[in-house]
C-alpha atoms as a PDB file:
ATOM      1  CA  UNK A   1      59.229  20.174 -49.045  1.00  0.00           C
ATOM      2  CA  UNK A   2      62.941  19.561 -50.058  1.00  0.00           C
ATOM      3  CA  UNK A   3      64.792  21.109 -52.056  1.00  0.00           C
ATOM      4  CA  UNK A   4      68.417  20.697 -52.951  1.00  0.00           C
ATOM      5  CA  UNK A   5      70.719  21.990 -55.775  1.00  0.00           C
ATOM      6  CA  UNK A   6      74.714  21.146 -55.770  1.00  0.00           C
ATOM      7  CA  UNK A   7      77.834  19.967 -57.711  1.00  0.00           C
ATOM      8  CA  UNK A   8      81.069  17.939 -57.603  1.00  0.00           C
ATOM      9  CA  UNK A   9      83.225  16.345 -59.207  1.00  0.00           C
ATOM     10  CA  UNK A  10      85.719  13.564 -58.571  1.00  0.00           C
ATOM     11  CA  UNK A  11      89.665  12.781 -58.964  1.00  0.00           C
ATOM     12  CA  UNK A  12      90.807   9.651 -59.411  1.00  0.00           C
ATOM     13  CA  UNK A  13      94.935   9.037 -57.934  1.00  0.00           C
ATOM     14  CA  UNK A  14      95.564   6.008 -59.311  1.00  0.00           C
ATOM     15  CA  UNK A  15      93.326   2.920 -59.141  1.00  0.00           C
ATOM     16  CA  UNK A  16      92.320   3.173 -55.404  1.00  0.00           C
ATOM     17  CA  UNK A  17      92.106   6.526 -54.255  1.00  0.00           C
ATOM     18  CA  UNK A  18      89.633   8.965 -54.957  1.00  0.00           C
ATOM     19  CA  UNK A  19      89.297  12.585 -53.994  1.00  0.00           C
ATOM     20  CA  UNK A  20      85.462  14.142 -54.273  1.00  0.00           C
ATOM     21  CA  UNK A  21      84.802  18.157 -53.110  1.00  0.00           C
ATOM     22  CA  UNK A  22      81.339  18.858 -52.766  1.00  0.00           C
ATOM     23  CA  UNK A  23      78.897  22.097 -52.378  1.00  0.00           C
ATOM     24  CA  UNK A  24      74.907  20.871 -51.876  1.00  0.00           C
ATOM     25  CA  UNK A  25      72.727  23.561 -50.951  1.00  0.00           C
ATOM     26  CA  UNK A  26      69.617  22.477 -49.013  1.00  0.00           C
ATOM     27  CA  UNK A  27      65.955  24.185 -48.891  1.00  0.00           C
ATOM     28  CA  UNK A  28      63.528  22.650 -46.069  1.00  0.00           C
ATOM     29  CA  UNK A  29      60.132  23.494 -44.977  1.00  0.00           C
ATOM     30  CA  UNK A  30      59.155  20.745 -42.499  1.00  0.00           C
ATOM     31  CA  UNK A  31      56.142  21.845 -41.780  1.00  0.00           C
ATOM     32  CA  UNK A  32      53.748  25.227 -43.181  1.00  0.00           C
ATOM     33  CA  UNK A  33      55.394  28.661 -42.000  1.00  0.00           C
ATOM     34  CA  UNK A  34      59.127  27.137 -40.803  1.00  0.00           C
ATOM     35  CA  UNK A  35      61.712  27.432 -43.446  1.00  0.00           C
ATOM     36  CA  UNK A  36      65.252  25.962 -42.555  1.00  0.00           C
ATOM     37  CA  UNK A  37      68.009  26.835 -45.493  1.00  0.00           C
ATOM     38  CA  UNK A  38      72.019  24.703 -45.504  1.00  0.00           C
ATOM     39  CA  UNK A  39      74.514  25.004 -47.330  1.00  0.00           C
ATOM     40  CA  UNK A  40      76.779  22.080 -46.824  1.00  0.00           C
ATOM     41  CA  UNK A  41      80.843  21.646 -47.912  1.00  0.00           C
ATOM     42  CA  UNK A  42      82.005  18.557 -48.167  1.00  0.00           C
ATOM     43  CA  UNK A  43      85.258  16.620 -49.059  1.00  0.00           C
ATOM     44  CA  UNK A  44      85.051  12.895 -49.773  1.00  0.00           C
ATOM     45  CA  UNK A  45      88.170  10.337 -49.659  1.00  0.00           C
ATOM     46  CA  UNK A  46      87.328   7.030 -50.937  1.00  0.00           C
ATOM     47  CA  UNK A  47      89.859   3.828 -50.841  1.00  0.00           C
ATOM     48  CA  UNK A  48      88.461   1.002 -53.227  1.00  0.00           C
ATOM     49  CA  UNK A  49      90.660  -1.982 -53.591  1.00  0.00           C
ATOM     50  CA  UNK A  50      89.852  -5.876 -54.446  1.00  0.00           C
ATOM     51  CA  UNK A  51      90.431  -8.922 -51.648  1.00  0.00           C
ATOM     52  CA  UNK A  52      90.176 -12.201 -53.632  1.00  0.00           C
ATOM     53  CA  UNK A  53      86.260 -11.915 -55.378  1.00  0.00           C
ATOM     54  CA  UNK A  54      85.612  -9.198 -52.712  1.00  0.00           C
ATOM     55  CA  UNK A  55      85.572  -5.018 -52.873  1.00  0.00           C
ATOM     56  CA  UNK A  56      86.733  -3.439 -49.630  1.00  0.00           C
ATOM     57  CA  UNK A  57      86.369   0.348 -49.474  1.00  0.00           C
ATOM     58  CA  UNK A  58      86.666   3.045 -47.291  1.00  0.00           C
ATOM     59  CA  UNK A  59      84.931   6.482 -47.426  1.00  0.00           C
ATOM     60  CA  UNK A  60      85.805   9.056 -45.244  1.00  0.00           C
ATOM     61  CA  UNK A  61      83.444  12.221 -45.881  1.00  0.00           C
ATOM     62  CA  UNK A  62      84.213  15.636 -44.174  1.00  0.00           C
ATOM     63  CA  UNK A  63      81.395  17.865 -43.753  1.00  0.00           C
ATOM     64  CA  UNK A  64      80.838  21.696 -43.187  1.00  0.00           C
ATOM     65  CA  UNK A  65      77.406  22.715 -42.692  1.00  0.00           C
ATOM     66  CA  UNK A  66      75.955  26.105 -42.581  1.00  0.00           C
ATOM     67  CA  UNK A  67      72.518  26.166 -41.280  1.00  0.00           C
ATOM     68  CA  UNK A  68      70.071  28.609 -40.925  1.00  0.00           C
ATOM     69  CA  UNK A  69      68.317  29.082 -38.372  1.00  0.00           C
ATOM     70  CA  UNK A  70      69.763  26.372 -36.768  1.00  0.00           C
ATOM     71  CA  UNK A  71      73.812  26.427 -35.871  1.00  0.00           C
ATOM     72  CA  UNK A  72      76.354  25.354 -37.676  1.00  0.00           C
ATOM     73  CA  UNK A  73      77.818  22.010 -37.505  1.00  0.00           C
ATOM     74  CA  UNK A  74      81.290  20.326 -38.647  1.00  0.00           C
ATOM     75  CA  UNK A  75      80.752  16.176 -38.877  1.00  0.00           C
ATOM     76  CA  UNK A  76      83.109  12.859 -39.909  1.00  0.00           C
ATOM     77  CA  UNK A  77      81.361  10.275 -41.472  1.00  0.00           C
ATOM     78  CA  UNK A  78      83.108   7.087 -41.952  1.00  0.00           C
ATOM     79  CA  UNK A  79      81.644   3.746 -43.844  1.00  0.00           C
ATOM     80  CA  UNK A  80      83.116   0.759 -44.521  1.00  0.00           C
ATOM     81  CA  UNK A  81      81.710  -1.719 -47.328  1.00  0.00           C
ATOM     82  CA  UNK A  82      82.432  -4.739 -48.418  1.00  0.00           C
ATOM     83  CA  UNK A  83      80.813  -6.216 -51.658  1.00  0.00           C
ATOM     84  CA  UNK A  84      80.734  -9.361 -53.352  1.00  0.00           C
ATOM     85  CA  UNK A  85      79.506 -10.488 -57.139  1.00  0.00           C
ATOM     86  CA  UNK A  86      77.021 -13.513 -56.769  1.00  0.00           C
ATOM     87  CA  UNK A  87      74.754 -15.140 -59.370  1.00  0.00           C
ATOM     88  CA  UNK A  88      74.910 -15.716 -63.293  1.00  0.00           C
ATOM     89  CA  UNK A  89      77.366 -13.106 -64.714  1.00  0.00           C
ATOM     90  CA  UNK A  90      74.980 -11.510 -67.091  1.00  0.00           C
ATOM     91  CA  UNK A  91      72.794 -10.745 -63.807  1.00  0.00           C
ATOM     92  CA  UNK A  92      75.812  -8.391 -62.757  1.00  0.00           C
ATOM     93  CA  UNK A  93      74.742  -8.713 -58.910  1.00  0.00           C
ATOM     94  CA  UNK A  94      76.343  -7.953 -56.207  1.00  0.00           C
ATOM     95  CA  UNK A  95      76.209  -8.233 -52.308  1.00  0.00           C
ATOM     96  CA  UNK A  96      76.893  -5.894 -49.979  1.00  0.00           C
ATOM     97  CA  UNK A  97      77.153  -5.299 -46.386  1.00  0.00           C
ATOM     98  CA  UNK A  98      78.217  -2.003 -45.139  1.00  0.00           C
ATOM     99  CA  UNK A  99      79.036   0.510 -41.570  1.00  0.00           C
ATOM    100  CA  UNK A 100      78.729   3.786 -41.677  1.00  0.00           C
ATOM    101  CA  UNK A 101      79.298   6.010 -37.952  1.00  0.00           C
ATOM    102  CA  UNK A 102      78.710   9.889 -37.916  1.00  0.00           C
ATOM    103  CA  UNK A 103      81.102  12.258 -35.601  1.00  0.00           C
ATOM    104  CA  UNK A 104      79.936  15.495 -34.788  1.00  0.00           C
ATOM    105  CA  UNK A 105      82.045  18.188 -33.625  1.00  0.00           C
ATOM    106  CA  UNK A 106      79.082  20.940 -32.197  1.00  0.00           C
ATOM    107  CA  UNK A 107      78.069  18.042 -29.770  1.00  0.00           C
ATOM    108  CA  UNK A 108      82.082  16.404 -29.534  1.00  0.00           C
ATOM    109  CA  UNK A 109      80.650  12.845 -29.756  1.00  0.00           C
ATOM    110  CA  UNK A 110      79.713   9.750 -32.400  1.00  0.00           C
ATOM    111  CA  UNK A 111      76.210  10.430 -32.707  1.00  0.00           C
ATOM    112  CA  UNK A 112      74.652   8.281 -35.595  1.00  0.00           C
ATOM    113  CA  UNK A 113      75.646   4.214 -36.931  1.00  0.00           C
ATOM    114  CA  UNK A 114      73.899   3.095 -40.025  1.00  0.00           C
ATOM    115  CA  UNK A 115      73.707  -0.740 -40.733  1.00  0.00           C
ATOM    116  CA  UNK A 116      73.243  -1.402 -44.252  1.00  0.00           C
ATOM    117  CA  UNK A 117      72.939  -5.124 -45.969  1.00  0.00           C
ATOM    118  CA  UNK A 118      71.925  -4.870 -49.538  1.00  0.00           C
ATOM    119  CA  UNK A 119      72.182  -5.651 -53.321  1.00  0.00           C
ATOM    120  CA  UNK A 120      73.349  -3.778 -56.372  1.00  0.00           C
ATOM    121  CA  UNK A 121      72.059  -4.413 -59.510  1.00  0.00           C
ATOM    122  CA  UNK A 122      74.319  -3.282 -62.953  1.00  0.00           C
ATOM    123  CA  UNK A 123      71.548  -2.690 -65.561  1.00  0.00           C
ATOM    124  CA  UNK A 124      73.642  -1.433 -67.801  1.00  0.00           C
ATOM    125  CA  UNK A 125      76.839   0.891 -67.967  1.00  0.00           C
ATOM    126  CA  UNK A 126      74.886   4.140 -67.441  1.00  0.00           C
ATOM    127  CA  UNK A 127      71.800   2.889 -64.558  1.00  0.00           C
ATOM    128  CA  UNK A 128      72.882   0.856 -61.427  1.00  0.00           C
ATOM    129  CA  UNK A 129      70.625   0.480 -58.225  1.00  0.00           C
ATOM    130  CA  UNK A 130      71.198  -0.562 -54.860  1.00  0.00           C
ATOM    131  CA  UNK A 131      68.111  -2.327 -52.509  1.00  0.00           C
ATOM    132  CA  UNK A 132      68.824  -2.558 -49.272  1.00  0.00           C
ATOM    133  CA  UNK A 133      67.798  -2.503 -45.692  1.00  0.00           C
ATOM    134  CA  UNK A 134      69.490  -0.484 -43.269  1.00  0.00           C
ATOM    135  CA  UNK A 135      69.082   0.103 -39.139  1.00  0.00           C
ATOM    136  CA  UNK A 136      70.401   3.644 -37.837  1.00  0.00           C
ATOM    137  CA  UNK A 137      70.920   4.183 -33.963  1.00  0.00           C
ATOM    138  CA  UNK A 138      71.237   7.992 -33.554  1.00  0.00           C
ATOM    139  CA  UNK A 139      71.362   8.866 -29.801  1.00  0.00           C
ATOM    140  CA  UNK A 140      71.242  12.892 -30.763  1.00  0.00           C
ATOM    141  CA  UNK A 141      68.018  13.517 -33.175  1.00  0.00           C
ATOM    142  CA  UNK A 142      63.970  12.975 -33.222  1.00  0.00           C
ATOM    143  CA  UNK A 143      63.431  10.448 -34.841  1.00  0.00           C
ATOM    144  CA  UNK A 144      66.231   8.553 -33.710  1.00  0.00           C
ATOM    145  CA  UNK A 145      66.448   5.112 -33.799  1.00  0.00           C
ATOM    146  CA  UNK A 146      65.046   3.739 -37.699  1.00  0.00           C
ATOM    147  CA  UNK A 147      64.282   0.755 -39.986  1.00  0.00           C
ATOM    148  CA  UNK A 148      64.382   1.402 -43.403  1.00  0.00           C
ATOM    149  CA  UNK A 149      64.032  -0.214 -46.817  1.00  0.00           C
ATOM    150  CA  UNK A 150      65.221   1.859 -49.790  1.00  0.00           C
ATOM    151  CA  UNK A 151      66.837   1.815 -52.818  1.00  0.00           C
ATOM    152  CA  UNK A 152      69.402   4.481 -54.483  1.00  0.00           C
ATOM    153  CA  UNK A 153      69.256   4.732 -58.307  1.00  0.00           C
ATOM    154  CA  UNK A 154      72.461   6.022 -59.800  1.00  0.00           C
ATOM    155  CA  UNK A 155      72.355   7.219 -63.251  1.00  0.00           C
ATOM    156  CA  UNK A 156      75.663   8.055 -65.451  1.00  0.00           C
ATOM    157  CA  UNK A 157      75.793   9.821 -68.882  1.00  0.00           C
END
């Protein structure tokens, strides 16, 4: 079971910086009788800005996490993306291939990398989806090392 409640919100600083605080709180029971509860602050700074027919951004995430049982934890999480249109225009595709590395402060070292290549698909001004496959190395938890397919559906009012 997982459970998780938060909210945001977002400031835009002109057309390539945004600004995103954060509060997610997080209700786990991994397996029957263990309960594990986090509440997790977060700041986001995004840089967005177009190369030629390509989107380069830059999200740097700042994370405060309050866990119980376990300790707390302070982390950096950087990813860089780069996207690209492709197909018929009424499609509205895009490419993407994107970095992301985790530093954690309770263990002092870069302890995650997720390699994501994927496509986003505009289906209309309020639903978007990415598909995508991404590899993470993670040299500090159980499981560490993973393939995975997914896809994130992102849905606007």
């Amino acid at each position: 079971m997982d459970e998780r409640i938060g909210v945001g919100f977002s400031l835009r600083f002109g057309k390539h910086l945004t600004v995103s605080p954060n509060y997610l709180h997080i209700g786990m029971q991994p397996f029957e009788g263990r309960r594990v509860f986090e509440d997790r602050l977060s700041l986001l700074i995004l840089i967005r800005f177009p190369v030629h027919k390509f989107t380069v951004s830059d999200r740097n995430l700042f994370e405060r996490r309050l866990r119980h049982p376990a300790i707390n934890a302070t982390r950096y999480r950087n990813k860089l993306q780069v996207e690209h249109p492709f197909g018929p225009d009424r499609l509205k595709l895009s490419a993407f291939i994107a970095d992301e590395v985790f530093y954690d402060w309770s263990v002092n070292a870069w302890v995650r990398n997720r390699f994501q290549v994927g496509v986003t698909h505009t289906f209309s001004k309020h639903v978007s989806a990415d598909f995508y496959y991404l590899r993470q190395n993670d040299s500090h938890s159980i499981p560490g090392d993973l393939h995975v397919i997914g896809s994130n559906w992102r849905f606007r009012p």
